[in-house]
Protein backbone atom coordinates (compact mmCIF):
# COMPACT_ATOMS: atom_id res chain seq x y z
CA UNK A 1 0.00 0.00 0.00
CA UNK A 2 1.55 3.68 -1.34
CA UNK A 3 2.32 5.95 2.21
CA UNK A 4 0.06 9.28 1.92
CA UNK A 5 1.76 12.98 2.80
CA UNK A 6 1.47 14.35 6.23
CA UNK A 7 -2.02 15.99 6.75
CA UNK A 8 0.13 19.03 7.64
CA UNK A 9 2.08 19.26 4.17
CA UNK A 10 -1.25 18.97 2.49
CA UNK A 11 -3.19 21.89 4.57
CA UNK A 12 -0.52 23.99 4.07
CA UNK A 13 -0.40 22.77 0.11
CA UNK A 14 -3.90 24.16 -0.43
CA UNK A 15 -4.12 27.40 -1.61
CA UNK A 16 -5.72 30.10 0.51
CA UNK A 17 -5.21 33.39 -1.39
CA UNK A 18 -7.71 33.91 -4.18
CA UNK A 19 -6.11 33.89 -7.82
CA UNK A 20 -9.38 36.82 -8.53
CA UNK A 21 -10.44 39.65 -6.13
CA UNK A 22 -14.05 39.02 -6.03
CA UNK A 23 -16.29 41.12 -3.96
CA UNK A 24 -15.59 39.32 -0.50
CA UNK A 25 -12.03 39.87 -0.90
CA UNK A 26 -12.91 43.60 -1.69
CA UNK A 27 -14.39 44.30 1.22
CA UNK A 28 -11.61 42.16 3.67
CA UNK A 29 -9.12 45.14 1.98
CA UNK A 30 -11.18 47.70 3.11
CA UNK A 31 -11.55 46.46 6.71
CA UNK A 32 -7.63 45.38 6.66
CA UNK A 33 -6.41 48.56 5.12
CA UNK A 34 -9.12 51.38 6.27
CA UNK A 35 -9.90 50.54 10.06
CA UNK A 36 -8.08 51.07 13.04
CA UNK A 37 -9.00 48.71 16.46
CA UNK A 38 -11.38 51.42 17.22
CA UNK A 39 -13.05 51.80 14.23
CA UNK A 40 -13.70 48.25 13.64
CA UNK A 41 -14.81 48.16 17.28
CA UNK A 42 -17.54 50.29 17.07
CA UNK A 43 -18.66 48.76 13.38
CA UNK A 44 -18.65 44.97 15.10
CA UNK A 45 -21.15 47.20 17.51
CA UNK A 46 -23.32 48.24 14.57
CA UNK A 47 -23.88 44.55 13.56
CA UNK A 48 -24.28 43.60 16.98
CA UNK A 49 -26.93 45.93 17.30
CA UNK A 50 -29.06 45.09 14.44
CA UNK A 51 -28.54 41.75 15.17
CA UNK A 52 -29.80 42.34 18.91
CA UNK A 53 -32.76 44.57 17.39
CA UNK A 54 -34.23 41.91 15.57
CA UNK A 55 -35.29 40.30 18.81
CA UNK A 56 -38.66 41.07 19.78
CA UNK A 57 -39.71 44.00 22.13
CA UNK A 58 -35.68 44.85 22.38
CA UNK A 59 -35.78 48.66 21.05
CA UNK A 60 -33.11 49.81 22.89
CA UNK A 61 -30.55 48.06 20.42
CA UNK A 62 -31.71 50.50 17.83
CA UNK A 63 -30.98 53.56 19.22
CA UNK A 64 -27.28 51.96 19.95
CA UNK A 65 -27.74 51.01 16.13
CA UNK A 66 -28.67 54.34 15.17
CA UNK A 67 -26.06 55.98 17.30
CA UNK A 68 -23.34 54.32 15.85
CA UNK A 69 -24.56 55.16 12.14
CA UNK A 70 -24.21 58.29 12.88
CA UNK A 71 -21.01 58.09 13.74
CA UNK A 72 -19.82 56.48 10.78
CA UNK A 73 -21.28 59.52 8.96
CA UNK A 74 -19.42 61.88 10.65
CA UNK A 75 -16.33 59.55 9.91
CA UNK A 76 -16.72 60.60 6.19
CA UNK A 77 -15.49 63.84 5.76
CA UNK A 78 -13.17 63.53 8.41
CA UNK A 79 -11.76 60.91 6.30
CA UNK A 80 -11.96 62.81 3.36
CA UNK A 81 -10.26 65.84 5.08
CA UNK A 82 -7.22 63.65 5.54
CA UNK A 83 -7.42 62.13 2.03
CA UNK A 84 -7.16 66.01 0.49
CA UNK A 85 -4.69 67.42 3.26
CA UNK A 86 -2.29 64.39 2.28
CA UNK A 87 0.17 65.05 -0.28
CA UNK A 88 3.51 63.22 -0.47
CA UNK A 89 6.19 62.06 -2.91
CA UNK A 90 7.65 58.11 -2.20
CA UNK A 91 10.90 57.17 -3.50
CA UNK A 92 11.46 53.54 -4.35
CA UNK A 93 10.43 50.47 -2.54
CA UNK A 94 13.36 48.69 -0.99
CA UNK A 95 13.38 45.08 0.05
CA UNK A 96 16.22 43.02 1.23
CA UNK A 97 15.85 39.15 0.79
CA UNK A 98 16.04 36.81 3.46
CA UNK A 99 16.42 33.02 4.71
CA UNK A 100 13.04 31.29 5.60
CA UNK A 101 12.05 32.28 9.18
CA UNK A 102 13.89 35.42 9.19
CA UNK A 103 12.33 39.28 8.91
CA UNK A 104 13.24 41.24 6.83
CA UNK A 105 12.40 45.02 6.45
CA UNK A 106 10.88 46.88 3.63
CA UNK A 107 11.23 50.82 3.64
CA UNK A 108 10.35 53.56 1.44
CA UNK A 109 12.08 57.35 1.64
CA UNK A 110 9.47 59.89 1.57
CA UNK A 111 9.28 63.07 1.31
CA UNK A 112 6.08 65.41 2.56
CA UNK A 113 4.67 68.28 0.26
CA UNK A 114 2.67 69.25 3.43
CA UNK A 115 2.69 68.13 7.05
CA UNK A 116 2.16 64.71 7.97
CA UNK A 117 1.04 64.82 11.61
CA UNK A 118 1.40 61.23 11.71
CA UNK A 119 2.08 58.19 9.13
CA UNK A 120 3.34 54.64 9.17
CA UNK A 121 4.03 52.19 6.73
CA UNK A 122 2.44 48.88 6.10
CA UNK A 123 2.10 46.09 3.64
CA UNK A 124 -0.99 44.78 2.11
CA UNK A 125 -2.59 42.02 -0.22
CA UNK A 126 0.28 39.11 0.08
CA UNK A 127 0.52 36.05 1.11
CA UNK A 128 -0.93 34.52 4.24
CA UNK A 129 2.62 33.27 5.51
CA UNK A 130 3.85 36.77 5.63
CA UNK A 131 2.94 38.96 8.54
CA UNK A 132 3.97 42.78 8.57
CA UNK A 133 4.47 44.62 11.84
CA UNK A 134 2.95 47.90 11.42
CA UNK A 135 6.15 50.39 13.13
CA UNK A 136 4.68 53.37 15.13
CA UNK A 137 3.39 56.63 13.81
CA UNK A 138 5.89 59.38 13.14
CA UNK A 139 5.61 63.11 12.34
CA UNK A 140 6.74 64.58 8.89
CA UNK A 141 7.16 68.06 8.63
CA UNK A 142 6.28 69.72 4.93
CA UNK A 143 9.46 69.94 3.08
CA UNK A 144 11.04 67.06 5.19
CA UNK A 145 12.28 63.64 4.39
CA UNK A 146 12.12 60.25 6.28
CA UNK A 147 12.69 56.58 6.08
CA UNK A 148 9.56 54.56 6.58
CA UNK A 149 10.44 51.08 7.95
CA UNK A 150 7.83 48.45 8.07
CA UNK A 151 9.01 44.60 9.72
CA UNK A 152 8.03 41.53 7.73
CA UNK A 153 8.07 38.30 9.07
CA UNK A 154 8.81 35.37 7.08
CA UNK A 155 7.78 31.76 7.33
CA UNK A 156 8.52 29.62 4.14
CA UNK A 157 10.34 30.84 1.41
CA UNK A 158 9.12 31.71 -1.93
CA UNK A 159 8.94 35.02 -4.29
CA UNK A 160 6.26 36.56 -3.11
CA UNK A 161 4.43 39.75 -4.39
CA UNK A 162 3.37 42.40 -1.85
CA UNK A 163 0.46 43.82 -3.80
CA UNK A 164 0.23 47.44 -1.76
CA UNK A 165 2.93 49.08 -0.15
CA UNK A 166 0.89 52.29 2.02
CA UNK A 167 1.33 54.90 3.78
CA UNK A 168 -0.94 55.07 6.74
CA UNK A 169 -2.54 58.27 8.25
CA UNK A 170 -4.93 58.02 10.53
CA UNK A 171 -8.10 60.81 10.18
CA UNK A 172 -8.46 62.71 13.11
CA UNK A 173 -11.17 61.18 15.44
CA UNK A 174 -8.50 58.07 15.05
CA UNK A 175 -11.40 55.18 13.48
CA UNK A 176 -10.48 54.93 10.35
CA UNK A 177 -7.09 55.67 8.17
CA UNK A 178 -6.07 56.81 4.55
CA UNK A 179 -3.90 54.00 2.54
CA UNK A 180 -1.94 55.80 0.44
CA UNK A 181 -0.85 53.24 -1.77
CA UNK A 182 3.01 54.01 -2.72
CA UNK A 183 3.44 50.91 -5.02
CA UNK A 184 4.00 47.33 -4.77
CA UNK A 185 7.53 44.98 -4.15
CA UNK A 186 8.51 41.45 -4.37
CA UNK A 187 9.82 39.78 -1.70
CA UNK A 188 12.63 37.02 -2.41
CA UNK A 189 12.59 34.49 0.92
CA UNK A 190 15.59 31.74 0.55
CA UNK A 191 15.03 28.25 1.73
CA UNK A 192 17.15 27.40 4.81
CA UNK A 193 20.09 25.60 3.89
CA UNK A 194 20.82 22.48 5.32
CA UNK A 195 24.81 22.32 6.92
CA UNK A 196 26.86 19.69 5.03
CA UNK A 197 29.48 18.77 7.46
CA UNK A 198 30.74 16.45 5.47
CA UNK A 199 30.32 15.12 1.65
CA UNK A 200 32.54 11.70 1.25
CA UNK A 201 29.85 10.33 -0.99
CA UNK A 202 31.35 12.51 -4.11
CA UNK A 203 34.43 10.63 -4.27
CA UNK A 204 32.87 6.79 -3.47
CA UNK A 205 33.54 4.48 -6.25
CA UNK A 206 34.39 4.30 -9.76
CA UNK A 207 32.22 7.52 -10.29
CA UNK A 208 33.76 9.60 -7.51
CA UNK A 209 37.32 9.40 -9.60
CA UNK A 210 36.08 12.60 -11.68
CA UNK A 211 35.17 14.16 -8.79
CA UNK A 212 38.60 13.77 -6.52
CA UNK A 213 40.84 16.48 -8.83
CA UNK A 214 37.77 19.00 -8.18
CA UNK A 215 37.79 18.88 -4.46
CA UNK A 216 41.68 19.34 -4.50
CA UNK A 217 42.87 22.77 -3.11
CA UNK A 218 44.96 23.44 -6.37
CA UNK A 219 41.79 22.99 -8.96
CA UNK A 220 41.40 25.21 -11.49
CA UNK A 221 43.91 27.92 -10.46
CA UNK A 222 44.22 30.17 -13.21
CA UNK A 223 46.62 32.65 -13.98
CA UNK A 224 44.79 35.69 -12.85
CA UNK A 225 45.06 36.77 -9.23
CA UNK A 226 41.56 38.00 -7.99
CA UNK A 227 41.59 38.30 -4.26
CA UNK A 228 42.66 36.30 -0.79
CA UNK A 229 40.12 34.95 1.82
CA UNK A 230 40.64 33.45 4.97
CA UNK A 231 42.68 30.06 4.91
CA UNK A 232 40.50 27.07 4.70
CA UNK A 233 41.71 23.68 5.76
CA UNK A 234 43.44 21.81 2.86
CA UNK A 235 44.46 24.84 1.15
CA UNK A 236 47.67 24.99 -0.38
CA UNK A 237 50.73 26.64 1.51
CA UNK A 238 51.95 27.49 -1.96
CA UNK A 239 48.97 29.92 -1.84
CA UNK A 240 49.53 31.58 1.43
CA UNK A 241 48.97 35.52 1.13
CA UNK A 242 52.23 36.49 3.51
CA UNK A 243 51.18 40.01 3.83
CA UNK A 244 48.08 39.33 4.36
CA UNK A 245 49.27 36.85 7.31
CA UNK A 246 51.75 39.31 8.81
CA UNK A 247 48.65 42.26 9.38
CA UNK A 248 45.93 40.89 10.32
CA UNK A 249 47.48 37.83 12.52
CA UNK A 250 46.03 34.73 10.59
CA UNK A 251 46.56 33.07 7.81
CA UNK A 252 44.80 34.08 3.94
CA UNK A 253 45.05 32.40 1.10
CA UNK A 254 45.07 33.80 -2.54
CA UNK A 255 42.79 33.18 -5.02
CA UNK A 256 42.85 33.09 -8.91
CA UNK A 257 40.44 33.51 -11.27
CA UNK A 258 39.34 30.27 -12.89
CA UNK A 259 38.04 29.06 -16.38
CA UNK A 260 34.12 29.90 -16.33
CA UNK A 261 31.80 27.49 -16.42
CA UNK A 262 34.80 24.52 -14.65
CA UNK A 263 33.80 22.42 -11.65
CA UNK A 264 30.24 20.69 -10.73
CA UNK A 265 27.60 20.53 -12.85
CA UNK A 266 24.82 20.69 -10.51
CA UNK A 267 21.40 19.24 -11.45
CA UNK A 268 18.30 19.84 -9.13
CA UNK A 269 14.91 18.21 -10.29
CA UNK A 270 12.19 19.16 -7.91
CA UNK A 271 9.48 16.92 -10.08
CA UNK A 272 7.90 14.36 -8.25
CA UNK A 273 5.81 11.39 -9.44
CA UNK A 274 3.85 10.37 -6.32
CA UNK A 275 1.84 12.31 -4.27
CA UNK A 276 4.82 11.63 -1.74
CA UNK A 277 7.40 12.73 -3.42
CA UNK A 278 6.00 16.16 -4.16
CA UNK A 279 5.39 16.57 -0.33
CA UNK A 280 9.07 16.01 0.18
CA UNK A 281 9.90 18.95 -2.49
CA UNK A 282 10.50 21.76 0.16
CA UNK A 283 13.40 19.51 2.38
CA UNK A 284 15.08 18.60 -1.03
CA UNK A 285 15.34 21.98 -1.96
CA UNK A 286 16.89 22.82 1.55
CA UNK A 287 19.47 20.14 0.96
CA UNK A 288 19.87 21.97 -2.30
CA UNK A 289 20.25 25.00 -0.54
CA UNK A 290 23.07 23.42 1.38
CA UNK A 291 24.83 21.64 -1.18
CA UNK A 292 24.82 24.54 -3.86
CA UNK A 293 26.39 27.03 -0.36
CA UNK A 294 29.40 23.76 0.55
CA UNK A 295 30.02 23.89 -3.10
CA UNK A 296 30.35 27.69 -3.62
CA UNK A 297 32.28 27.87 -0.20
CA UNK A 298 34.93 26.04 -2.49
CA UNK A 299 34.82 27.43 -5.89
CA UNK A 300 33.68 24.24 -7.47
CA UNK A 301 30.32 25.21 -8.51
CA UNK A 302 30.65 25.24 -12.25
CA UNK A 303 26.68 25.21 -13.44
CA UNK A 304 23.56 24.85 -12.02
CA UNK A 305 20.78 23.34 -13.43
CA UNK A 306 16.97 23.29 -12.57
CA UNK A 307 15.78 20.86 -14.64
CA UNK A 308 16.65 21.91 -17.97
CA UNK A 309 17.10 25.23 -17.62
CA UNK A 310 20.23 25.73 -16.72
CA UNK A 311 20.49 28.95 -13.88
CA UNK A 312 23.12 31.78 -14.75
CA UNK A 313 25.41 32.52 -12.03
CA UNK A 314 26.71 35.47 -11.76
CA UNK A 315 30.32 35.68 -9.77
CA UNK A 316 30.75 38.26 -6.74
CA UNK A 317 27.00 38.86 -5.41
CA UNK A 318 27.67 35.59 -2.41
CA UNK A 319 25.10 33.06 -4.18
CA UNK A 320 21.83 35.19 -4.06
CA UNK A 321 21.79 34.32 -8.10
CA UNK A 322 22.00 30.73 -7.26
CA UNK A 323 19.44 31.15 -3.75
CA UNK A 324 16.90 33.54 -6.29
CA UNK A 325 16.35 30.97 -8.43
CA UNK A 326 15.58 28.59 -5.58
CA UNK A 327 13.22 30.62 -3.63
CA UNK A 328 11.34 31.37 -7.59
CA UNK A 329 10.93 27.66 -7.73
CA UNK A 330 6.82 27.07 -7.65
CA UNK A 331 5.12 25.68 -4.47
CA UNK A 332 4.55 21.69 -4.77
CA UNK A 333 0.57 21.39 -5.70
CA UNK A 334 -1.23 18.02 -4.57
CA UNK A 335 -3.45 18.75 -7.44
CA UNK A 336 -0.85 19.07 -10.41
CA UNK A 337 1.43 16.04 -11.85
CA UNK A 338 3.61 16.00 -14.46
CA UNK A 339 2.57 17.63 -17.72
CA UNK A 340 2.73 14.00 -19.81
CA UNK A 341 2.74 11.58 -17.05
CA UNK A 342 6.12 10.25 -17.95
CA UNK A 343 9.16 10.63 -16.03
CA UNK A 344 11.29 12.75 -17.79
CA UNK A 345 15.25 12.25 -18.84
CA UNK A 346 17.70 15.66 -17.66
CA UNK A 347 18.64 16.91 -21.38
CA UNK A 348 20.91 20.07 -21.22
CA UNK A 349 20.86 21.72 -24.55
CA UNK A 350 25.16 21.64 -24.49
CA UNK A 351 26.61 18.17 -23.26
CA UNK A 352 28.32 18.69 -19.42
CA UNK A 353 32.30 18.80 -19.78
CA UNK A 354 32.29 18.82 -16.00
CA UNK A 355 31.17 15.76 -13.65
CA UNK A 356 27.44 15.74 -12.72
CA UNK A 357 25.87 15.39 -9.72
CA UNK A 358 22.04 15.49 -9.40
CA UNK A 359 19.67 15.86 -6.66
CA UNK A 360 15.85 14.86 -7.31
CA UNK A 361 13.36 12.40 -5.80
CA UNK A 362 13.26 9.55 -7.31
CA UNK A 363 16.47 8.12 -9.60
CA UNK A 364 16.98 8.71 -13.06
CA UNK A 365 18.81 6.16 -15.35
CA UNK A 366 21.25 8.74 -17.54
CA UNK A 367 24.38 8.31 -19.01
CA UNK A 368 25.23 12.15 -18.13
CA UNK A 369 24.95 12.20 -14.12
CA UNK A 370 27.48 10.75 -12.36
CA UNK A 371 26.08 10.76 -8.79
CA UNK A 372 22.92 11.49 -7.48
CA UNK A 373 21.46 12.15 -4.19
CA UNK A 374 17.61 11.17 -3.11
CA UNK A 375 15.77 12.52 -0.92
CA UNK A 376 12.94 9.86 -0.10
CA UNK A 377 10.81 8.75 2.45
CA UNK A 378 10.75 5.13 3.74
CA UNK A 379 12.20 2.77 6.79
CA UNK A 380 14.63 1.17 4.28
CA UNK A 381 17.10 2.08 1.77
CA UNK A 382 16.62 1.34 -1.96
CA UNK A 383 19.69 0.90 -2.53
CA UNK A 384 23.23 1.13 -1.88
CA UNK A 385 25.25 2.01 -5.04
CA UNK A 386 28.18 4.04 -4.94
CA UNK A 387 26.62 6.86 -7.72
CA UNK A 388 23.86 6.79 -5.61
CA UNK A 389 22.94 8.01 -2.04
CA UNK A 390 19.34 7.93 -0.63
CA UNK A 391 19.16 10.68 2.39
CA UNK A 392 15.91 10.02 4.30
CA UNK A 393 13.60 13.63 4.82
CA UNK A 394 13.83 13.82 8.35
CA UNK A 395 17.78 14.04 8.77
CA UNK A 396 18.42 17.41 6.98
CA UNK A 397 16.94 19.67 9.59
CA UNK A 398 19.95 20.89 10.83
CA UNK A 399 24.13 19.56 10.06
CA UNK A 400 23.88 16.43 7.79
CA UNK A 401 26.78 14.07 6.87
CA UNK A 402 26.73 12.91 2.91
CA UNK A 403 28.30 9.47 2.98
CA UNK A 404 27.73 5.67 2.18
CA UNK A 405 27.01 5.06 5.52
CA UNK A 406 23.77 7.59 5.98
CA UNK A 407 21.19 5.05 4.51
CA UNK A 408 23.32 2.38 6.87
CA UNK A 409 21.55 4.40 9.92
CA UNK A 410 17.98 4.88 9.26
């Protein structure tokens, strides 16, 4: 009998956000972005008190009802007071990506054409998993400048769009609140990489013979001197940066630019067959996460592949090309399977002239890869081949060890 995903995977799975704004969601805006705690205190007090009128011989509810109508009428041109007084240019939307879990901060420079007695910045319209932390009101003098921060709190990662960036001004009798909609922002959230503190499954076997020269300190040194960092165990004492070494009191080592494109050829495919294997899509792209960061730690990363499309990396900017493209990849859908049914072959439009390891759920018979690595879920091991390692889900939630021996102690 076929093991069924965790009923926790599959609630989280189903999609909550609405791919149309119908009327429902319309009016959820209005009460998210219009009303402050008091104003939606006294409308929950209007409902309660037609609610409460409708039982017999209880009129006092209506004048409460009738009360608090009028209240919301004189809300109206207090509101639209603050809509005409408020006048405001925004500069761009910044937005620093972060690691699932993490916050991270969007904030917007702006400058005020006339006083702003108080304003705050929010974000609206995005994803459940994200949860902003409205920062208190400030006061912006006409002709002044100032940086409006507003906290966002992460929870899984994914590129997710922020539909309304706003400025928030309370009106004066402090119910309801202008949005001043400055623009909208994407928000890049990395998946948490899993630590590799070890990886003695590249050079296992037969296969692991193109691997050993890579993982050498000397490979691919070019002729080009490009930098030092901080000396890593195994490095070459050849390569010692002396002056370096005699300033700063530890060692450096120098580094050389190397032919573009040499090392790994990493291949990630995220497609899963089985409703099971699509549930376990978010850990292997963690232990992608991890592998892809051990790899550029080195210098070995040579290409990167998501299924066939092979990911540019671009040198200098510390892997956020190679953790983008991660975080872009698309949620794992109970509902969808593959577009043919059939499992497909890894085809790279040139022919790998480096050695090929691949990560995916399930094991592909091709003459390109040399090694791959599966993340599955089951009490035994499939198999124990030296091109092929099978890493059960629940280890990589913190430092993992990539050897023969992992399967060996499930």
């Amino acid at each position: 009998m076929a093991r069924l995903p965790s009923i926790k995977w599959l609630l989280e799975a189903y999609p909550r956000t609405p791919k149309r704004t119908g009327l429902l969601m319309r009016l959820y805006y209005i009460w998210q972005e219009g009303f402050l705690p008091a104003g939606r205190s006294a409308f929950a007090l209007l409902f309660l008190s037609m609610v409460a009128g409708l039982v017999p011989g209880f009129w006092v509810a209506w004048i409460f009802c009738g009360l608090d109508f009028l209240l919301f009428l004189a809300l109206a041109p207090a509101l639209f007071m603050t809509c005409r007084k408020t006048r405001f240019e925004a500069g761009p939307i910044e937005v620093a990506p972060v690691f699932e879990g993490e916050s991270t901060t969007v904030q917007v420079q702006v400058t005020a054409r006339a006083r702003i007695d108080a304003v705050s910045l929010s974000c609206f319209r995005m994803d459940q998993s994200l949860v902003a932390e409205e920062p208190p009101y400030t006061l912006v003098n006409k002709g002044e400048s100032s940086m409006l921060l507003c906290k966002v709190q992460t929870k899984k990662r994914g590129a997710y769009t922020v539909g309304k960036v706003s400025l928030l001004i309370p009106e004066i009798m402090g119910m309801l609140r202008y949005s001043a909609k400055v623009g909208s922002t994407e928000i890049l959230v990395y998946p948490k990489p899993v630590g590799i503190s070890a990886f003695d499954f590249l050079t296992w076997g037969s296969s692991g013979l193109v691997f050993a020269p890579i993982l050498t300190s000397g490979f691919a040194r070019g002729l080009d001197f490009s930098g030092v960092r901080e000396y890593q165990e195994g490095d070459s004492l050849r390569d010692l940066h002396h002056k370096a070494f005699a300033r700063y009191g530890k060692p450096f080592t120098k580094e050389f630019e190397a032919e573009r494109g040499a090392g790994i050829v990493f291949v990630l495919d995220v497609q899963g067959d089985t409703l099971l294997e699509r549930s376990l899509q978010e850990p292997l792209i963690r232990l992608a996460a991890g592998i892809g960061a051990w790899f550029m730690e080195r210098g070995i990363l040579g290409r990167f592949f998501i299924g066939d499309e092979e990911i540019p990396l671009n040198a200098g900017d510390g892997g956020d090309s190679f953790f983008a493209a991660l975080a872009r990849i698309p949620a794992a859908s109970p509902f969808k399977k593959r577009a043919n049914g059939t499992s497909h072959v890894w085809a790279p439009a040139a022919r790998p002239m480096g050695p090929v390891l691949r990560l995916g759920l399930h094991r592909e018979e091709n003459p390109l890869v040399h090694k791959q690595v599966i993340v599955y879920d089951g009490k035994v091991a499939e198999s124990s081949l030296d091109d092929m390692l099978m890493v059960h889900h629940s280890l990589l939630k913190g430092s993992v060890s990539l050897n023969r021996q992992e399967d060996l102690l499930l």
